[in-house]
Protein backbone atom coordinates (compact mmCIF):
# COMPACT_ATOMS: atom_id res chain seq x y z
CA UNK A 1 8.17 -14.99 5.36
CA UNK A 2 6.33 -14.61 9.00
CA UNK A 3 3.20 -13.00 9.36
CA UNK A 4 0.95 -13.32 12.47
CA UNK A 5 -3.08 -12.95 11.63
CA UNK A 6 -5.68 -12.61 12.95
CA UNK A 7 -8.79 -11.83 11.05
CA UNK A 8 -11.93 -11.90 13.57
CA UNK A 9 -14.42 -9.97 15.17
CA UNK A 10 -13.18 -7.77 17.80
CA UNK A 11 -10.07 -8.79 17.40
CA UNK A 12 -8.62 -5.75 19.18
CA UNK A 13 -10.22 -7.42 22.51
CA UNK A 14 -7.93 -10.10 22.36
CA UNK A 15 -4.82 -7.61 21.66
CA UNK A 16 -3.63 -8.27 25.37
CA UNK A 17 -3.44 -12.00 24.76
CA UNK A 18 -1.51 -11.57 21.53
CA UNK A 19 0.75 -9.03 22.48
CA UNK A 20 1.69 -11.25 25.63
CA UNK A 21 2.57 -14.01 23.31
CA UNK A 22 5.37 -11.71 20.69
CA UNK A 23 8.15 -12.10 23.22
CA UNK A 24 10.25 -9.85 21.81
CA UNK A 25 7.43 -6.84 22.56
CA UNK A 26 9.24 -5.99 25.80
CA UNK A 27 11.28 -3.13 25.07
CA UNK A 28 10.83 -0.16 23.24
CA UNK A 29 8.16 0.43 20.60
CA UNK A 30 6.93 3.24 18.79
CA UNK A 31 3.59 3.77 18.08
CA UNK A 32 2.51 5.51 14.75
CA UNK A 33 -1.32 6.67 14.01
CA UNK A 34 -2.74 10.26 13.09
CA UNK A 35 -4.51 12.45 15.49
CA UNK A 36 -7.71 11.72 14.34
CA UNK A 37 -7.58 7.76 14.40
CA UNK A 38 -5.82 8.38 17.72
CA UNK A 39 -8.31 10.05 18.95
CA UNK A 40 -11.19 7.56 17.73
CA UNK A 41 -9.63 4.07 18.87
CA UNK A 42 -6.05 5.42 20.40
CA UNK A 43 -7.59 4.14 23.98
CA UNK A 44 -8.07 0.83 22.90
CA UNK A 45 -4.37 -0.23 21.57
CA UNK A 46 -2.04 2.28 23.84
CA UNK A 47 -2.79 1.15 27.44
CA UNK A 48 -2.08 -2.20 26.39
CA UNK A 49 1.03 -1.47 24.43
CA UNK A 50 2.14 0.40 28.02
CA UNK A 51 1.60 -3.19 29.52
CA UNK A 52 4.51 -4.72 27.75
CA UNK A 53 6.48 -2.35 26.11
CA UNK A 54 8.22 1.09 26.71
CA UNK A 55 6.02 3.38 24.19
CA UNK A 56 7.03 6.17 22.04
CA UNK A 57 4.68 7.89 19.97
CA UNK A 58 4.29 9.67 16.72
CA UNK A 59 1.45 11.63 14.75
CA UNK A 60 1.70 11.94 10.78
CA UNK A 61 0.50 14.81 8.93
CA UNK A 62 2.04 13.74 5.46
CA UNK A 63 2.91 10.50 3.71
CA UNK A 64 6.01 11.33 1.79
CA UNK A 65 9.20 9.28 1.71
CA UNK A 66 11.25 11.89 3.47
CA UNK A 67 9.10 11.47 5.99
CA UNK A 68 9.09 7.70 6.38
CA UNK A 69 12.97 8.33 6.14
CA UNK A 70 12.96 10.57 9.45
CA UNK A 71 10.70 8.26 10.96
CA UNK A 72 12.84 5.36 10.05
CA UNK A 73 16.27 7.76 11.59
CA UNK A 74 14.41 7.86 14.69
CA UNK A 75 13.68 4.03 14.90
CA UNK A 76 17.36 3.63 14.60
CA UNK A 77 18.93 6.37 16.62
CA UNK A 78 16.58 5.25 19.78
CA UNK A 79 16.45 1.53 19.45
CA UNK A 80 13.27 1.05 18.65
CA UNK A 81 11.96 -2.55 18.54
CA UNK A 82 8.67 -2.85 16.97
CA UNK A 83 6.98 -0.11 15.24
CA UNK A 84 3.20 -0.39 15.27
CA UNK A 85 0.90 1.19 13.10
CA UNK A 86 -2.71 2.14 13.54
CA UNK A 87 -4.95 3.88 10.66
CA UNK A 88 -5.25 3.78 6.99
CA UNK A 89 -2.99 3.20 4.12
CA UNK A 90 -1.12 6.63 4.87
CA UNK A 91 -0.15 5.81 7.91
CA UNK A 92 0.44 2.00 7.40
CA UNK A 93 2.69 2.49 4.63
CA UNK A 94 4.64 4.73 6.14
CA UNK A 95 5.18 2.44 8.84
CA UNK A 96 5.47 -0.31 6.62
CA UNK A 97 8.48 1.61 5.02
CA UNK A 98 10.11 2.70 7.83
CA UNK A 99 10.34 -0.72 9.22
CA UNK A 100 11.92 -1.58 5.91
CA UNK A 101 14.26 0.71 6.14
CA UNK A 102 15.21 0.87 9.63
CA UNK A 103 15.07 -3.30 9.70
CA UNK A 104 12.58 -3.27 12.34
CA UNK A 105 9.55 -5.44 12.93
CA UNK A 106 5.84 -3.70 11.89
CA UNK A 107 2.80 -4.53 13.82
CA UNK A 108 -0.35 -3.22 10.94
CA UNK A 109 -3.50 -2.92 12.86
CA UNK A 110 -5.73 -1.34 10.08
CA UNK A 111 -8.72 0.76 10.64
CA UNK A 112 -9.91 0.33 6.90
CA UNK A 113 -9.37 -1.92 4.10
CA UNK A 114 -9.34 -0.02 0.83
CA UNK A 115 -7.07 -1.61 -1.02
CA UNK A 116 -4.72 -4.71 -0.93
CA UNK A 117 -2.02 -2.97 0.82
CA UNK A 118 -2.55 -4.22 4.46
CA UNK A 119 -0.51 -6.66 3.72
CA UNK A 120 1.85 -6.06 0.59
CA UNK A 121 5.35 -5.78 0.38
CA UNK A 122 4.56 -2.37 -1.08
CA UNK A 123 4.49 1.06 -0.09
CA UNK A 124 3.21 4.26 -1.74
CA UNK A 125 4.31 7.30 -0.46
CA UNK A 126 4.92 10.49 -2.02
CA UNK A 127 7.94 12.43 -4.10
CA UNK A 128 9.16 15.69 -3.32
CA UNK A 129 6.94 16.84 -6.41
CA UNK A 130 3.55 15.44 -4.41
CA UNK A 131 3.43 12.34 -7.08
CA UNK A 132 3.35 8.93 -5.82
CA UNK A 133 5.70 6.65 -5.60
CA UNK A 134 5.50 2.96 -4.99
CA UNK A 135 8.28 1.28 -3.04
CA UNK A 136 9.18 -1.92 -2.50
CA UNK A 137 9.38 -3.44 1.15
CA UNK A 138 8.39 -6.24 3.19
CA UNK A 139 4.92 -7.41 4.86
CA UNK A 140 3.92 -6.52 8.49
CA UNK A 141 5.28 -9.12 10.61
CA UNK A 142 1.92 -8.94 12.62
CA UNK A 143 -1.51 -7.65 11.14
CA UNK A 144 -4.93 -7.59 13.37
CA UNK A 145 -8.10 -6.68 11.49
CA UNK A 146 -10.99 -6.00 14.01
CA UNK A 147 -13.94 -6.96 11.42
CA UNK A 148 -16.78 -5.25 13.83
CA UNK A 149 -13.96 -2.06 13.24
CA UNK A 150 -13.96 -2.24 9.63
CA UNK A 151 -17.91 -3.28 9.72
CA UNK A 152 -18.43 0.82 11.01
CA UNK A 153 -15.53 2.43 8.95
CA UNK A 154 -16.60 4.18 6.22
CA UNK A 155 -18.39 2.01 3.30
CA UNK A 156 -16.51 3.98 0.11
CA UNK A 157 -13.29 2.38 1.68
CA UNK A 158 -14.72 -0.92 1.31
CA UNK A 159 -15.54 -0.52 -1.85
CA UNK A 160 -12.42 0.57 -2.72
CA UNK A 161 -11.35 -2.81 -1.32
CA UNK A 162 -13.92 -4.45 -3.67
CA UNK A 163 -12.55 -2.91 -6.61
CA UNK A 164 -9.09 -3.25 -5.86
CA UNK A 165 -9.81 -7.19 -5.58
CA UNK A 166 -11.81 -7.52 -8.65
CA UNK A 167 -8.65 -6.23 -10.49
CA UNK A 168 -6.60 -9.30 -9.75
CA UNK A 169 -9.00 -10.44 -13.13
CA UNK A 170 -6.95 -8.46 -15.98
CA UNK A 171 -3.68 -8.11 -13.94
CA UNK A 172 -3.47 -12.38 -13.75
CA UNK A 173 -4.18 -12.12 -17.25
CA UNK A 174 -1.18 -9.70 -18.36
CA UNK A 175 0.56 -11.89 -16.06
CA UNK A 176 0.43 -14.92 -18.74
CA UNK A 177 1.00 -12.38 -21.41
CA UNK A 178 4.16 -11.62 -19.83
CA UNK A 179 5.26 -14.62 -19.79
CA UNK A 180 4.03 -16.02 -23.01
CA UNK A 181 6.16 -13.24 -24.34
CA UNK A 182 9.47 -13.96 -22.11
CA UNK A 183 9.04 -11.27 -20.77
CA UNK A 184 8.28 -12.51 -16.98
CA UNK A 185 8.96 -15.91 -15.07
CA UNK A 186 5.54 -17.62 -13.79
CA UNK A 187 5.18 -18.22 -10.26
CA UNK A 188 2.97 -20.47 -10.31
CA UNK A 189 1.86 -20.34 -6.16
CA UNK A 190 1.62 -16.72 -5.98
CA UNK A 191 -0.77 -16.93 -9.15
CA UNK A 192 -2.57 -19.04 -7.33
CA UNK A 193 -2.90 -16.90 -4.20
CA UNK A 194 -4.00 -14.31 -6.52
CA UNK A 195 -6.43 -16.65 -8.22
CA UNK A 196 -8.02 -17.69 -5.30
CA UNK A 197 -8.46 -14.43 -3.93
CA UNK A 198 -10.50 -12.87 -6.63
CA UNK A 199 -12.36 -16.55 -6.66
CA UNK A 200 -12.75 -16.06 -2.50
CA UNK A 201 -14.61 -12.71 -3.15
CA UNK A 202 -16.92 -13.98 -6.40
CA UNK A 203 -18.06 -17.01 -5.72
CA UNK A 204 -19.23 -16.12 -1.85
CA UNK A 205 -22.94 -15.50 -1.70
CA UNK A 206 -23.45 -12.72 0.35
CA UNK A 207 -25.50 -10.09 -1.03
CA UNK A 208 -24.85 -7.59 1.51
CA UNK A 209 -21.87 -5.80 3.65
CA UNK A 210 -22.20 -8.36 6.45
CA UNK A 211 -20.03 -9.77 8.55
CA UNK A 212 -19.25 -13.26 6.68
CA UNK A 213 -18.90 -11.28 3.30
CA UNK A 214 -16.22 -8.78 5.04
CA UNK A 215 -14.42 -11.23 6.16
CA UNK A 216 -13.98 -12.69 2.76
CA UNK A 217 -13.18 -9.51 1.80
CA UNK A 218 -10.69 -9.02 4.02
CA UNK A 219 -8.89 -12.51 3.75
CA UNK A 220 -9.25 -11.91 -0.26
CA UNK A 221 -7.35 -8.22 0.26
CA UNK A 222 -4.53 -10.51 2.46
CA UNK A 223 -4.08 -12.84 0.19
CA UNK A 224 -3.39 -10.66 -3.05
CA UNK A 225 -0.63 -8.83 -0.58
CA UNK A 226 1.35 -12.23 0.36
CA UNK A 227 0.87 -13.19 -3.60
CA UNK A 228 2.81 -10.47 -4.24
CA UNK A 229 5.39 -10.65 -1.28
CA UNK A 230 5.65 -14.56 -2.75
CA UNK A 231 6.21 -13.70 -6.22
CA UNK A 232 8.91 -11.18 -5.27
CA UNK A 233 6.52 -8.60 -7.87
CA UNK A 234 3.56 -6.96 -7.91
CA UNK A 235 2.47 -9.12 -10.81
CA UNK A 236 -0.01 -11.10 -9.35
CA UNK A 237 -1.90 -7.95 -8.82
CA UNK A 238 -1.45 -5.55 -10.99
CA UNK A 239 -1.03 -5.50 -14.46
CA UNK A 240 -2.47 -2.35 -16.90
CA UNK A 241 -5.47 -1.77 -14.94
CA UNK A 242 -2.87 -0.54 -12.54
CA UNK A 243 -1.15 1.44 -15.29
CA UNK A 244 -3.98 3.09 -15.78
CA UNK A 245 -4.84 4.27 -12.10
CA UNK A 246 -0.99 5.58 -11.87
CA UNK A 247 -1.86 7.68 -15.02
CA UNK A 248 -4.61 9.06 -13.00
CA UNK A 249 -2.70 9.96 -10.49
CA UNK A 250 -0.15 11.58 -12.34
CA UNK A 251 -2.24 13.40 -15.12
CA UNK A 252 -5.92 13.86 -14.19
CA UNK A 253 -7.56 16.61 -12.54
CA UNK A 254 -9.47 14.17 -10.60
CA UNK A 255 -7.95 11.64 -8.58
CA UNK A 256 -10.40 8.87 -6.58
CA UNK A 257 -10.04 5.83 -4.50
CA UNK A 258 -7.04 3.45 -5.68
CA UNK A 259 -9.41 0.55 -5.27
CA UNK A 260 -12.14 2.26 -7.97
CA UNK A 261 -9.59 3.79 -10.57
CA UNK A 262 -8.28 0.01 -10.64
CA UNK A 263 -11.62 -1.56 -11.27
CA UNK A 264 -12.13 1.25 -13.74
CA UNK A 265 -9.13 -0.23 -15.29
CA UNK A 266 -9.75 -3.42 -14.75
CA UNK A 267 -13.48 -3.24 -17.28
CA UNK A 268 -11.52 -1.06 -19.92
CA UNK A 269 -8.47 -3.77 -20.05
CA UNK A 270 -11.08 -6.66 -20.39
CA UNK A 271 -12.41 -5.23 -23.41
CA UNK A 272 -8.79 -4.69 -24.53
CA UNK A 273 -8.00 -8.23 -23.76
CA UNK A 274 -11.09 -9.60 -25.17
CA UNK A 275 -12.13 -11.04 -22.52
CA UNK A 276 -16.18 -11.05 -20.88
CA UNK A 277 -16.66 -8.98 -17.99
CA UNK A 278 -20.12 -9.23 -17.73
CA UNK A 279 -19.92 -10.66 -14.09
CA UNK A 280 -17.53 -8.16 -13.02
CA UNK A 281 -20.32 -5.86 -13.93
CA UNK A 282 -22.99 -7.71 -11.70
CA UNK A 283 -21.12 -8.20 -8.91
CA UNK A 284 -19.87 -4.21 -8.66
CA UNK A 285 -23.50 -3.32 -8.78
CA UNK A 286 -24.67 -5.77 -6.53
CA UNK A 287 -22.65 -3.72 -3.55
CA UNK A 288 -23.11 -0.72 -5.43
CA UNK A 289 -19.59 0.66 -6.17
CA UNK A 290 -19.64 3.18 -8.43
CA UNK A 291 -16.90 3.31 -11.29
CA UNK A 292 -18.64 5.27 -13.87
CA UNK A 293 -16.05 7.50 -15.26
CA UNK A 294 -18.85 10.56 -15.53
CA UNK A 295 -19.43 9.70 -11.58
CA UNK A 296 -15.74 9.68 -10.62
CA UNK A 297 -15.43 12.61 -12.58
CA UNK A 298 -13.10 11.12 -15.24
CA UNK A 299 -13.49 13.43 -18.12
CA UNK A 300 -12.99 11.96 -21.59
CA UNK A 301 -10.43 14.19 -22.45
CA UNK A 302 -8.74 12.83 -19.45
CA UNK A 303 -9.54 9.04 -19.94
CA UNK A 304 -7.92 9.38 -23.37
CA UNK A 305 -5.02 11.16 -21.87
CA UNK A 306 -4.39 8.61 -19.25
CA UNK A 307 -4.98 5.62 -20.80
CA UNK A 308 -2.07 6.99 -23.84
CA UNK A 309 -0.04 7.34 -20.91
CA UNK A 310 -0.34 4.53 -19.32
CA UNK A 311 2.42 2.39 -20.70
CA UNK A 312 4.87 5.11 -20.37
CA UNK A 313 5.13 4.66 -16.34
CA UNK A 314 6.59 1.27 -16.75
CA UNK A 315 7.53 0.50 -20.25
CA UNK A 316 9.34 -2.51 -18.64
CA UNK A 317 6.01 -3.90 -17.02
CA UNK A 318 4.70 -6.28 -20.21
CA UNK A 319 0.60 -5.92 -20.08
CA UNK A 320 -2.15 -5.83 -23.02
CA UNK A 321 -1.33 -2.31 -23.68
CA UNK A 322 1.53 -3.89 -25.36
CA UNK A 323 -0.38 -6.10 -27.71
CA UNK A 324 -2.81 -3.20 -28.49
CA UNK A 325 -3.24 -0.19 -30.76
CA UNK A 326 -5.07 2.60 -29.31
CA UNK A 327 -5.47 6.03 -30.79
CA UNK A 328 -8.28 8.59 -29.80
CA UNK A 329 -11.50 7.22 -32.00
CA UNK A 330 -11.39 3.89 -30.17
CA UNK A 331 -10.34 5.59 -26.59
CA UNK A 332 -13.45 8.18 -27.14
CA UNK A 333 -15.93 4.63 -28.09
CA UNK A 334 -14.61 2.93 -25.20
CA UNK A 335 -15.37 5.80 -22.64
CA UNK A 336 -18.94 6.00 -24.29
CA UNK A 337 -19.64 2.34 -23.96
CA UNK A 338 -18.12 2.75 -19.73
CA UNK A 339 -20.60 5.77 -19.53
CA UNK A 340 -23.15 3.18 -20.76
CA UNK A 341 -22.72 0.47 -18.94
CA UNK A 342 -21.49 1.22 -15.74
């Protein structure tokens, strides 16, 4: 595994320098954003991509994998050399998969950090029936987070990147169930990446969406993605709290933020598992991200739905839902106590 990274504050300043120094840059690359991110920061990554490369460009308008599939065609049938992304986790997972596919090297430079994916060897685009689908595929073999960039992107995305963090908690904990049961192999240094991730973003003491606390934030979010390109699985990562947010995705009316629906997930597994969550609770209000089911308009009818479903999307993927009996009286208590407390 190779992964250049820089994590700093403008970051994209310095883009000439590090550009300068991949030597295989000269040559053809294609460059992959949406019109509207184009339009925002486009200015500040193409004229120096010009500098050292021969540039191609393409605008997505849909994340589906038949689209990452014509993107990765092209990549082949021109000789493309380095495919670089710019935007969110549409259009860096469809680069992400193309390069996969196509065998080419991906340059990520994200303009939001929602969720863990900036730098996981997964992708999630969509079927032919609109539902996702997550694919397996490797890391970006460069990634440049501008934090004064992600400072002024929009705050729901970050705390969708707080959530999706906090839900390394219950997914570490399946993790051990998994393998208590043989069902799953331990890797012991990706569970620590994991570990230390979720202990990066608790035990810092900011109190506010500054600088120093999105940086943790973002080195937290990196982190959980090489855990999971280490341990060959999403494991470290995501266990039924992730379940859950697929169910969502497939069944409810209502569909949010990965990053909430997992920490959503991630309160209703600890109280499956047994397990306090009190903290979890403090430090989600503390930045204020909202994951009352009533507020992310998760009916209960839904909830119940979901969570029945849950297991059903990977009966292979061991988690408490296992070890658990649910039927509808304690799904409808449990959504009552979430309307409480959160």
């Amino acid at each position: 595994m190779e992964c250049i990274l820089k994590i700093e504050k403008n970051c994209w300043n310095r883009l000439d320098e590090y550009f300068s120094s991949i030597v295989l840059l000269h040559g053809k690359v294609l460059y992959v954003s949406d019109e509207n991110i184009d339009h925002l920061f486009g200015h500040r990554i193409k004229p120096i991509l010009k500098k050292y490369a021969n540039l191609k460009e393409q605008f997505v308008d849909n994340n589906t994998i038949e689209y990452a599939m014509d993107i990765a065609e092209r990549v082949i049938a021109t000789d493309i050399q380095f495919i670089v992304g710019l935007g969110g986790g549409k259009v860096l997972d469809i680069c992400k998969y193309a390069a996969y596919v196509s065998k080419t090297k991906f340059i990520s430079i994200p303009t939001i950090v929602s969720n863990d994916g900036i730098a996981s060897p997964i992708a999630v685009l969509k079927r032919q029936d609109g539902k996702p689908k997550s694919l397996g595929c490797a890391i970006p073999y460069a990634l440049f987070v501008d934090l004064e960039v992600i400072m002024k992107s929009p705050i729901k995305y970050i705390k969708a990147g707080i959530g999706d963090t906090l839900s390394n908690y219950t997914a570490l904990y399946d993790w051990k169930l998994a393998v208590k049961a043989k069902k799953e192999t331990m890797k012991d240094l990706a569970y620590l990446m994991s570990s230390t991730a979720l202990d990066t973003l608790l035990n810092c003491r900011f109190t506010q969406m500054d600088y120093p606390f999105i940086k943790s934030l973002v080195q937290s979010l990196v982190l959980s993605g090489i855990a999971m390109d280490f341990a060959g699985t999403s494991r470290p990562c995501s266990g039924a709290e992730h379940l859950f947010s697929h169910a969502l995705d497939y069944y409810s009316k209502q569909t949010n933020l990965h990053g909430l629906q997992v920490a959503l997930g991630s309160i209703v597994m600890a109280k499956l598992q047994n397990r306090k969550y009190d903290f979890l609770l403090t430090y989600l209000k503390n930045f204020d991200v909202q994951i009352n089911p009533k507020i992310l308009n998760i009916t209960k009818e839904d909830f119940i739905l979901c969570m029945n479903k849950a297991k059903s999307l990977r009966p292979d993927k061991y988690t408490i839902l296992d070890e658990v009996t649910l039927n509808d009286a304690l799904l409808s208590s449990i959504y009552d106590e979430l309307c409480e407390e959160l």
